[in-house]
Protein backbone atom coordinates (compact mmCIF):
# COMPACT_ATOMS: atom_id res chain seq x y z
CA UNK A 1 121.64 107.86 106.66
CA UNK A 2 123.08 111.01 105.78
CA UNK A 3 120.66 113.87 104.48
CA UNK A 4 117.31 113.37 104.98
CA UNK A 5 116.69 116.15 102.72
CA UNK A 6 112.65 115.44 102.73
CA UNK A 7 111.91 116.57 106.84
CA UNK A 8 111.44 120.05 107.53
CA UNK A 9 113.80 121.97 109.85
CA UNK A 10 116.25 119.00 109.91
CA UNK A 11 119.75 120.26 111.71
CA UNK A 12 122.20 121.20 109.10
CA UNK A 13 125.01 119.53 111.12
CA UNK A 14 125.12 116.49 112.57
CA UNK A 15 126.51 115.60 115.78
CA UNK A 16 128.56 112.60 114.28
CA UNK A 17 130.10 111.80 117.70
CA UNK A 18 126.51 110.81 119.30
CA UNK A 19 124.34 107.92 118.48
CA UNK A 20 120.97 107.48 119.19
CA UNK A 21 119.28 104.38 120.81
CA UNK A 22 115.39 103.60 121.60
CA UNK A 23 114.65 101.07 123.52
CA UNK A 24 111.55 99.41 121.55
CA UNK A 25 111.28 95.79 122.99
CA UNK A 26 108.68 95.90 125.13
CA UNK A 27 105.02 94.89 124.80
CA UNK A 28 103.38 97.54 126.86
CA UNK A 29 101.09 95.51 128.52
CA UNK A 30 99.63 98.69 130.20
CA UNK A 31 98.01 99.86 126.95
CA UNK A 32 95.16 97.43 126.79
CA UNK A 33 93.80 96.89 123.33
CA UNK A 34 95.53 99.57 122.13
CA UNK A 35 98.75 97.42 122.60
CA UNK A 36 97.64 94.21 121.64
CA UNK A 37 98.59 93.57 118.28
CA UNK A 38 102.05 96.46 117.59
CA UNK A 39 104.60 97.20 119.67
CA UNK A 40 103.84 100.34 121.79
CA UNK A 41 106.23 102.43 119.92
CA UNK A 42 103.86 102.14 116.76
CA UNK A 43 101.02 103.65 118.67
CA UNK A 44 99.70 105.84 116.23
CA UNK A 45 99.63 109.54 117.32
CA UNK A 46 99.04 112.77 115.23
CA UNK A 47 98.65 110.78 112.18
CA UNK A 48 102.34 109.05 112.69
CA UNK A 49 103.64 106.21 114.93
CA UNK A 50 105.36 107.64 117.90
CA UNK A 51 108.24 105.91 116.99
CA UNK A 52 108.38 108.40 113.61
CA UNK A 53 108.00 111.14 115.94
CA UNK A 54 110.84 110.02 118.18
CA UNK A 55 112.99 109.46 115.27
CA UNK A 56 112.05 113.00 113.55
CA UNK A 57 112.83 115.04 116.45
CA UNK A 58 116.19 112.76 117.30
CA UNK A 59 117.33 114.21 113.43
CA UNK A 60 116.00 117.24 114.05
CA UNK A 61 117.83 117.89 117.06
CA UNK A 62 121.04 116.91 114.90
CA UNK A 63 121.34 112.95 115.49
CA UNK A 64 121.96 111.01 111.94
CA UNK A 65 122.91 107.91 113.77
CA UNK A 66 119.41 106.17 115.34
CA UNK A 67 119.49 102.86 116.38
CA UNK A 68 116.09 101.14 117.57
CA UNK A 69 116.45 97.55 120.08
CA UNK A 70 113.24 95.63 118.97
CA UNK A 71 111.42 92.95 120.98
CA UNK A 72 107.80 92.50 120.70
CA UNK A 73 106.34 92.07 117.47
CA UNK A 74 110.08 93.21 115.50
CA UNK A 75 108.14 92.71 112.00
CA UNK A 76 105.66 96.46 112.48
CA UNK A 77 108.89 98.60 113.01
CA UNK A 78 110.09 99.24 109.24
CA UNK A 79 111.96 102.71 109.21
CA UNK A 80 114.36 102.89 106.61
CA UNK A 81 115.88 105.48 108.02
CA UNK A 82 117.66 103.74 111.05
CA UNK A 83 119.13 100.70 112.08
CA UNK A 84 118.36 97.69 114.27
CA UNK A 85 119.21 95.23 117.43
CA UNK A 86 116.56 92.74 118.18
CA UNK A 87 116.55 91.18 122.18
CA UNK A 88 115.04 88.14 121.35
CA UNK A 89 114.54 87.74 125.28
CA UNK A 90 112.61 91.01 125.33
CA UNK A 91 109.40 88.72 127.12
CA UNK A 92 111.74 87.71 130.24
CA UNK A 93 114.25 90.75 130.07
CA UNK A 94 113.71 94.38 130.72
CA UNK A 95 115.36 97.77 129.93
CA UNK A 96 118.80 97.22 130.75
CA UNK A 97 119.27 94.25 129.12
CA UNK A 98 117.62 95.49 125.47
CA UNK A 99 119.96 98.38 125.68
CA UNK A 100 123.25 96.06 125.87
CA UNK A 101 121.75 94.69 122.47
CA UNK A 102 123.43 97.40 121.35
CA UNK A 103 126.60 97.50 122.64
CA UNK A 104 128.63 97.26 119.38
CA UNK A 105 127.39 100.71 119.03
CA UNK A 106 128.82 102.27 122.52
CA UNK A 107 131.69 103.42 120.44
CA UNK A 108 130.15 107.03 120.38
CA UNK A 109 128.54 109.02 123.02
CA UNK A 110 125.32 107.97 123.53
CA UNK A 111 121.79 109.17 124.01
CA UNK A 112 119.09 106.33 125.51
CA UNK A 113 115.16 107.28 125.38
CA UNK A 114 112.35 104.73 126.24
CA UNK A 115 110.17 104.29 123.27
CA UNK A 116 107.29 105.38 124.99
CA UNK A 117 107.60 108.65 125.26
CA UNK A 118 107.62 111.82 122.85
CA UNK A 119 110.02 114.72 123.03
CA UNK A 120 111.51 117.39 121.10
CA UNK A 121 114.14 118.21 118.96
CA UNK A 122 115.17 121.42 121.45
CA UNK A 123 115.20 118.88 124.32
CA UNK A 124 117.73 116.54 121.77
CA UNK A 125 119.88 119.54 121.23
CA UNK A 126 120.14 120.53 125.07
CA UNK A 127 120.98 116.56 125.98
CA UNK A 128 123.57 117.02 123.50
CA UNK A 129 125.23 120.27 124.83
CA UNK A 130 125.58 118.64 127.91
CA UNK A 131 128.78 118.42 128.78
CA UNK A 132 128.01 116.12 132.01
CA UNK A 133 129.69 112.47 131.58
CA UNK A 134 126.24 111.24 132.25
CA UNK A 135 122.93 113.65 131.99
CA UNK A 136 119.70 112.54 132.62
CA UNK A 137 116.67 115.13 131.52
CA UNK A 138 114.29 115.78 134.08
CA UNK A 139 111.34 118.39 133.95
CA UNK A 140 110.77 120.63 136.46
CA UNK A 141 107.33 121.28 135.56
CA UNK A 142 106.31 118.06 136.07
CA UNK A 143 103.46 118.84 138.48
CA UNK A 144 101.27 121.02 136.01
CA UNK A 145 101.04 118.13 133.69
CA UNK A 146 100.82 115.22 136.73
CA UNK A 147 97.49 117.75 137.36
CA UNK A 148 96.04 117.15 133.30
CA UNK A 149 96.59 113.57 133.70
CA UNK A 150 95.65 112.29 136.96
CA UNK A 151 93.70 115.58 137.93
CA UNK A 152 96.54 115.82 141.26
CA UNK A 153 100.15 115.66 142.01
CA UNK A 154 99.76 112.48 144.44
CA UNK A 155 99.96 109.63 141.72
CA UNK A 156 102.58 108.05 139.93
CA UNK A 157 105.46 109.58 142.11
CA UNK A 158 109.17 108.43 142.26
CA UNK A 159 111.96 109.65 143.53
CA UNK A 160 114.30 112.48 142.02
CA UNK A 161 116.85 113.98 144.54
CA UNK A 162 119.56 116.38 143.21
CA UNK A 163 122.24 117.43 145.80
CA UNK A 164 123.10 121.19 146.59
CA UNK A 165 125.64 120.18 144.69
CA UNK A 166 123.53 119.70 141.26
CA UNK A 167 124.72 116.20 141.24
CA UNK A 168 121.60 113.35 141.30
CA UNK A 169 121.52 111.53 144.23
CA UNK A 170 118.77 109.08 144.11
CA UNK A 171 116.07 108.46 141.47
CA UNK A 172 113.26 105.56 140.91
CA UNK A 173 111.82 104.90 144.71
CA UNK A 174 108.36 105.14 145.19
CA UNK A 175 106.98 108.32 146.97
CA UNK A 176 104.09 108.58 148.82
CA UNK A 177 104.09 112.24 148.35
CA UNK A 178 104.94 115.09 145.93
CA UNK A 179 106.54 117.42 148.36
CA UNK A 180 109.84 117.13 147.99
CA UNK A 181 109.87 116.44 144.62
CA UNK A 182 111.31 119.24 142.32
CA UNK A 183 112.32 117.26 139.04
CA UNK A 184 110.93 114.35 137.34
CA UNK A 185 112.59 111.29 135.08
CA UNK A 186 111.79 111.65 131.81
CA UNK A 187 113.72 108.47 130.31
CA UNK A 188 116.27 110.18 128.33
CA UNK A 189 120.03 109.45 129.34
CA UNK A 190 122.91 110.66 127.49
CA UNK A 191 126.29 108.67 128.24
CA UNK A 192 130.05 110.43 127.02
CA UNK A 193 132.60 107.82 126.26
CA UNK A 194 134.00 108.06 130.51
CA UNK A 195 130.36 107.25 131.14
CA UNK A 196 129.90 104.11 129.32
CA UNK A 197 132.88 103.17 130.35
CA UNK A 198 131.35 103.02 133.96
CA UNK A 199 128.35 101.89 132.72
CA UNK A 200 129.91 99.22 131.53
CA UNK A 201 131.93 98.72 134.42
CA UNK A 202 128.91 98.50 136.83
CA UNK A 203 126.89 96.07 134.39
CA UNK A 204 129.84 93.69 134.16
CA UNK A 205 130.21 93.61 137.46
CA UNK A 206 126.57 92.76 138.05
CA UNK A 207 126.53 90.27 135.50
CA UNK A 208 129.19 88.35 136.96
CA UNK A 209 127.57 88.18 140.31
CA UNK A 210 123.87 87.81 138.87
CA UNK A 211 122.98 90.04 141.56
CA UNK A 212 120.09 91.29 142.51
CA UNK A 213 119.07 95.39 141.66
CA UNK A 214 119.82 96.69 145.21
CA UNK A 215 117.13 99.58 144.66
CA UNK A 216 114.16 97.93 143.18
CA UNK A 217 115.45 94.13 144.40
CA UNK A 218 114.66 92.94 140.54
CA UNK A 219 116.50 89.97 139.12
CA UNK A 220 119.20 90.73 137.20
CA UNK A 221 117.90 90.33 133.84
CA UNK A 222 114.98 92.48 134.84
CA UNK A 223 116.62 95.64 135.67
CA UNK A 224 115.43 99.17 135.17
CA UNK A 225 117.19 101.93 133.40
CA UNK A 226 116.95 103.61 137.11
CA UNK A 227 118.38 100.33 138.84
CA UNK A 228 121.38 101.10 136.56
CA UNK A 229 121.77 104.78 137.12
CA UNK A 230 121.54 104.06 140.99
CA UNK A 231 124.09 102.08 140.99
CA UNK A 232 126.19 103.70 139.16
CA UNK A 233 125.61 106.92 141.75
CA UNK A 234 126.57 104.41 144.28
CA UNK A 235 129.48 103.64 142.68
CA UNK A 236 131.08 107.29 142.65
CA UNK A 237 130.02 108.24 139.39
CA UNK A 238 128.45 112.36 138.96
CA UNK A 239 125.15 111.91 137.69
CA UNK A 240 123.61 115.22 136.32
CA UNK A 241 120.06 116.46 135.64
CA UNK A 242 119.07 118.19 132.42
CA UNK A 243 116.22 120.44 133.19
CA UNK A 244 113.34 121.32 130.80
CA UNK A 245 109.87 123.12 131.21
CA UNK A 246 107.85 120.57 129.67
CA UNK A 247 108.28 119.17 126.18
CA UNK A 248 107.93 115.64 126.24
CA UNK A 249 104.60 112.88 127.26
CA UNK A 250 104.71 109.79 128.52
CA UNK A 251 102.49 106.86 126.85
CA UNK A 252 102.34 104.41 129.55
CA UNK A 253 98.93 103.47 129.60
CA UNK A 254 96.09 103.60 127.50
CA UNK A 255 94.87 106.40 129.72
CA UNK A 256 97.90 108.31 128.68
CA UNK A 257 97.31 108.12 124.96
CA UNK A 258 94.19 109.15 125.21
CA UNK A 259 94.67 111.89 127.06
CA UNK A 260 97.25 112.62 125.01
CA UNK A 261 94.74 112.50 121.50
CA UNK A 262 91.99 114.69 123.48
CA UNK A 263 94.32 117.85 124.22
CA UNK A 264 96.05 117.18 120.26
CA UNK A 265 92.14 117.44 119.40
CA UNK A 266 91.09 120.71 121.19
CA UNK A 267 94.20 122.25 120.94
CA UNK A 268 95.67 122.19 124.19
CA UNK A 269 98.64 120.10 123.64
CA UNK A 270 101.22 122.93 123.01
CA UNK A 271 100.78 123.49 126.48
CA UNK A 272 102.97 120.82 127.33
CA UNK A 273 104.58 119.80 123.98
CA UNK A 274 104.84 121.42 120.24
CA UNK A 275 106.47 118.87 118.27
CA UNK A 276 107.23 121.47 115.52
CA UNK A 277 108.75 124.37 117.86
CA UNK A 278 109.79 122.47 121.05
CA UNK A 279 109.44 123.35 124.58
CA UNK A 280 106.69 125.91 125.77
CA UNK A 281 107.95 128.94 126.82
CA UNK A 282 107.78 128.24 130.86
């Protein structure tokens, strides 16, 4: 996949010790219509699927290596310029599970994003500088955008604790309020060879036992990226944030996208995301 010579302001070097994975099975079952007949990843946005986008600004950033883990309706994703796992249990499975469809490529560093989301290529190149064994990006001006999309800061909250320390100490719980919430999960993870090693080691381990997620209480098979990352915290392992200022939107409803077409349409999106020139200033 080397030199993709035709996208402007591509990265002149490539990181070729990272590899890429989106995690694309999913049916999105929040999108309504929108959803119904493509996988939410081929959402059309700005004139390209938001998979395109995802895979532009991965390149851009200085990724060659992209892999995308199908599910739902494999046939509509067609890029030529990646390569693909298919979790053909993608209907009773969830995140976790899609992302050890592509396990033979944990031989690099790697860098996870959900396939619902849009980011760019500055936020790539500062998950890549990370030298954290695992880095998770979080925004810490979360709130201004909670405000565009739900019109207040008391919707949609989780859980995103980071010790004195700078080390994450719990993510994913439901919140009731904003508060004493500083950062918020993006779904972008970047794992260093030590860190998929204890990924690894915690998965194993689960999957032997078939053990319930402690955090959410999920089945096995229907773990969250989160569930994983919690555990892993509760197994010893340093679990870093990655802080932006905006730069990336989340497409997890219908409401989302069109929110997200009405501010591309009167010019407001750069406020929270220029996928040309990155992060807003914040």
């Amino acid at each position: 996949m080397k030199g993709h010579g035709g996208l402007d302001g591509i990265a002149k070097h490539w990181n070729e010790n990272m590899n890429a994975i989106i995690l694309a099975a999913g049916k999105g079952t929040r999108m309504g219509s929108y959803g119904e007949s493509i996988p939410k990843g081929m959402l059309n946005f700005d004139g390209q699927p938001l998979l395109r986008h995802q895979i532009d600004a991965l390149h851009q950033g200085g990724i060659e290596s992209v892999y995308v883990v199908t599910g739902y309706r494999k046939e509509c994703i067609d890029f030529s310029d990646v390569e693909y796992f298919h979790n053909p249990d993608y209907a009773t499975t969830n995140m976790v599970e899609s992302l050890m469809c592509a396990r033979p490529e944990f031989k690099n560093d790697i860098l996870v994003s959900y396939a619902d989301i849009l980011f760019t290529p500055e936020l790539v190149k500062k998950m890549i500088e990370e030298t954290a064994d695992i880095a998770v990006a979080v925004d810490e001006s979360w709130k201004a955008y909670w405000k565009l999309r739900y019109g207040t800061t008391e919707e949609d909250l989780e859980s995103m604790t980071v010790s004195e320390a700078g080390l994450i100490t719990g993510l994913g719980q439901p919140m009731s309020s904003s508060e004493n919430i500083d950062y918020r999960y993006i779904g972008m993870i970047r794992f260093s060879q030590l860190g998929i090693d204890t990924l690894l080691d915690v998965y194993d381990k689960k999957k032997s036992e078939r053990s319930s997620w402690l955090q959410s209480g999920k089945p096995f098979e229907l773990g969250y990226m989160t569930d994983l990352l919690d555990e892993m915290i509760r197994a010893g392992s340093k679990v870093l944030p990655c802080v932006t200022q905006h730069g990336w939107l989340e497409f997890d409803t219908a409401e989302d996208y069109e929110l997200a077409c009405r501010l591309k349409k009167e010019n407001r999106l750069s406020s929270l995301l220029d996928l040309e020139k990155g992060a807003p200033d914040s």
